[in-house]
C-alpha atoms as a PDB file:
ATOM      1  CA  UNK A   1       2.813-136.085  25.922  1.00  0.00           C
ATOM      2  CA  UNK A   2       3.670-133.513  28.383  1.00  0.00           C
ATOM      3  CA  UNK A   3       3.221-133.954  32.403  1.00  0.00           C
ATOM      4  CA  UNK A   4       3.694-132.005  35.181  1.00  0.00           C
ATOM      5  CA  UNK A   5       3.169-131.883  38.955  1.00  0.00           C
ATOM      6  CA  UNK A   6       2.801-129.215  41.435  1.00  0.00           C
ATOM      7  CA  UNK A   7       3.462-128.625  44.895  1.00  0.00           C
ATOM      8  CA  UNK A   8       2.099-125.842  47.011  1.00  0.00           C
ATOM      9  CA  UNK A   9       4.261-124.644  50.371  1.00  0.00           C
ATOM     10  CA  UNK A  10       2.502-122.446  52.086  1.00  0.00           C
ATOM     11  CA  UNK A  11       4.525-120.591  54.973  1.00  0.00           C
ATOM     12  CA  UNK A  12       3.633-118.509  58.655  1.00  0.00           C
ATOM     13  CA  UNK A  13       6.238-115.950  56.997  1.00  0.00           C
ATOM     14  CA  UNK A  14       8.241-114.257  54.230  1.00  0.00           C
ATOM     15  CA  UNK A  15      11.283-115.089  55.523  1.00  0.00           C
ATOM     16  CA  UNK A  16      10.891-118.724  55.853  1.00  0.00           C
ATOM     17  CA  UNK A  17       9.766-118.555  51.593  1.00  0.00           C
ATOM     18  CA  UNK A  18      12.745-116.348  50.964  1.00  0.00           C
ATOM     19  CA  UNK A  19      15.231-118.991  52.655  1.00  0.00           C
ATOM     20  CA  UNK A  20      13.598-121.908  50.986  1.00  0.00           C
ATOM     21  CA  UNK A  21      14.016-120.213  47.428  1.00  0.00           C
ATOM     22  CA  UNK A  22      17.460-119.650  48.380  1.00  0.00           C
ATOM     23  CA  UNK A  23      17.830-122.829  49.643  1.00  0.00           C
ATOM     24  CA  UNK A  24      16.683-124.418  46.508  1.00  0.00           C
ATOM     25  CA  UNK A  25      17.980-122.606  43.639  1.00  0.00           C
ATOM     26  CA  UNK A  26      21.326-123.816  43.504  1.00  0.00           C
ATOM     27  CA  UNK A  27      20.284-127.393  42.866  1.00  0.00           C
ATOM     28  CA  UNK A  28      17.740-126.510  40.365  1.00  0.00           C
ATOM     29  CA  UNK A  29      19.574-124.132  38.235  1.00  0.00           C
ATOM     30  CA  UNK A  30      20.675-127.043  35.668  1.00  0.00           C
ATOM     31  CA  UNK A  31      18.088-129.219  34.900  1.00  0.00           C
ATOM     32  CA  UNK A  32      18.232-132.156  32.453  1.00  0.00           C
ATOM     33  CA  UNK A  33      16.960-131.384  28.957  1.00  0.00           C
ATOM     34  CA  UNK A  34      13.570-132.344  29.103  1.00  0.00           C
ATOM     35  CA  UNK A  35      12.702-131.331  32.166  1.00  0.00           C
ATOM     36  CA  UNK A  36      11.819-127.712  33.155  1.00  0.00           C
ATOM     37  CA  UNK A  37      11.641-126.448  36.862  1.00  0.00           C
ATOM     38  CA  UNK A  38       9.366-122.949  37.620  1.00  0.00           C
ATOM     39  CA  UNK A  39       8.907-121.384  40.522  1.00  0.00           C
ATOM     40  CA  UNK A  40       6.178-119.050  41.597  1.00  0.00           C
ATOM     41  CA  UNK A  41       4.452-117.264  44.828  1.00  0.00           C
ATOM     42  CA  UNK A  42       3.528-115.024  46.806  1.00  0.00           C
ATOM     43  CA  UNK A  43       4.008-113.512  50.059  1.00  0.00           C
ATOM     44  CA  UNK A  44       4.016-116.448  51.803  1.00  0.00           C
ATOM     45  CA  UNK A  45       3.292-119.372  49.670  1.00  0.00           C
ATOM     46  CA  UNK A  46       5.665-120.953  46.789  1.00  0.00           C
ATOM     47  CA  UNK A  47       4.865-122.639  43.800  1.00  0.00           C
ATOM     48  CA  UNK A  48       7.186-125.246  42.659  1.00  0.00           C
ATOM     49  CA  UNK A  49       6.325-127.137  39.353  1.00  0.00           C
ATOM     50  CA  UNK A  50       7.930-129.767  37.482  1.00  0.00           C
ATOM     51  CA  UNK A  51       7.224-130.455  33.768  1.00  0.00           C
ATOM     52  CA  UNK A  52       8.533-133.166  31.583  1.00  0.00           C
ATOM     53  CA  UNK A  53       7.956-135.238  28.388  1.00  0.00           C
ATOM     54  CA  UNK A  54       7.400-137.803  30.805  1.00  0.00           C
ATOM     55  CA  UNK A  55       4.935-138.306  33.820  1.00  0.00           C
ATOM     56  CA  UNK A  56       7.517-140.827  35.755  1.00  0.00           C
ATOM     57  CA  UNK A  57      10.339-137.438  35.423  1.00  0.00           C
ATOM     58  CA  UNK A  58       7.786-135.291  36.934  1.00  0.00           C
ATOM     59  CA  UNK A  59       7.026-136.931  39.605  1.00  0.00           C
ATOM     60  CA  UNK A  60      10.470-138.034  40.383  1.00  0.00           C
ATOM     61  CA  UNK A  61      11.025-134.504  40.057  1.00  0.00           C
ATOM     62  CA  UNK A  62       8.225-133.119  42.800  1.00  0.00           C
ATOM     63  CA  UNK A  63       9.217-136.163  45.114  1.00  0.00           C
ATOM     64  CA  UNK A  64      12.434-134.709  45.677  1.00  0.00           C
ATOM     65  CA  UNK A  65      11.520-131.792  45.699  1.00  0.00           C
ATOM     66  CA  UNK A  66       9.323-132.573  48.353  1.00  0.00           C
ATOM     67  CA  UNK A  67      12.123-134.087  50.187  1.00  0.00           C
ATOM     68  CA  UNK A  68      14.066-130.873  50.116  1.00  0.00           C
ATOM     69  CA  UNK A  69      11.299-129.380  51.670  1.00  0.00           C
ATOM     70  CA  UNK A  70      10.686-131.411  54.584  1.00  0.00           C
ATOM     71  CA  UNK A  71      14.319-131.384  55.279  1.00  0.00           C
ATOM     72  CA  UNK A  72      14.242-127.500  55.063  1.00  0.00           C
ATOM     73  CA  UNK A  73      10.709-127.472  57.636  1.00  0.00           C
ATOM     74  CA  UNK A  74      12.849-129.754  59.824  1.00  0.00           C
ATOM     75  CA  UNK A  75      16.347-127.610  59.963  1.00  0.00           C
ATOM     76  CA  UNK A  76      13.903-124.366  60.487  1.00  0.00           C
ATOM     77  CA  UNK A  77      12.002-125.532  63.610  1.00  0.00           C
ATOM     78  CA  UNK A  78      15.344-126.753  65.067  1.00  0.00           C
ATOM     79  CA  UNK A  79      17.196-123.635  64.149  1.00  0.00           C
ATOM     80  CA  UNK A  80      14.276-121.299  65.770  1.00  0.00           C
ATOM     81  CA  UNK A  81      13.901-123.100  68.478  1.00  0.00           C
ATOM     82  CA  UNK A  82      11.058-125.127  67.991  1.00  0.00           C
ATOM     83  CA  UNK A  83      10.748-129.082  67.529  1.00  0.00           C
ATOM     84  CA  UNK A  84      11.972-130.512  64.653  1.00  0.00           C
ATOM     85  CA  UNK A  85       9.051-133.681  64.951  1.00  0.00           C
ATOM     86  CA  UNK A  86       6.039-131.939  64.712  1.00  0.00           C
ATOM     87  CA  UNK A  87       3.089-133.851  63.731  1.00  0.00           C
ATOM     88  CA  UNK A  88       5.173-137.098  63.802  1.00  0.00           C
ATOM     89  CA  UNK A  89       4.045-140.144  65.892  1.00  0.00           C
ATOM     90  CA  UNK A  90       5.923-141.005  69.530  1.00  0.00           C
ATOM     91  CA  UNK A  91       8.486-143.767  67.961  1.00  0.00           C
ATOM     92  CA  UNK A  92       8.954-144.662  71.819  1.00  0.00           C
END
């Protein structure tokens, strides 16, 4: 059996996809055997998917990945001035 899962980033730029490619590739060069990482998009979206023998390794796989990704949204906004908690709920 073969699984896979997809994720989808869409982005208000090119240079925000170009700095999250960069910023993932160096983790994702050496995968486990088993698993295979490709990455795909277009001006402004990018395509990450994650295929394995196993369902439980792709989703692992797209969870962190996923992770990385909100980390990435959350460095951006700080670093360009904007807030870091958008869409999050007042924890006051």
């Amino acid at each position: 059996m073969k699984a896979s899962a997809t994720l989808v980033v869409r982005f208000s730029d090119l240079k925000a996809r170009k700095s999250l490619a960069e910023v993932l590739a160096p983790d994702n060069r050496e995968v486990p055997r088993g698993l295979a990482l490709k990455t795909a998009g277009g001006r402004r979206s990018l395509k990450l998917t994650a295929e394995s023998e196993s369902p439980s390794t792709s989703i692992s796989t797209a969870l962190a990945l996923l992770r990385d990704v909100a980390l990435f949204q959350e460095v951006w906004l700080l670093s360009h001035g904007m807030d870091g908690g958008v869409g999050r709920a007042d924890s006051s």
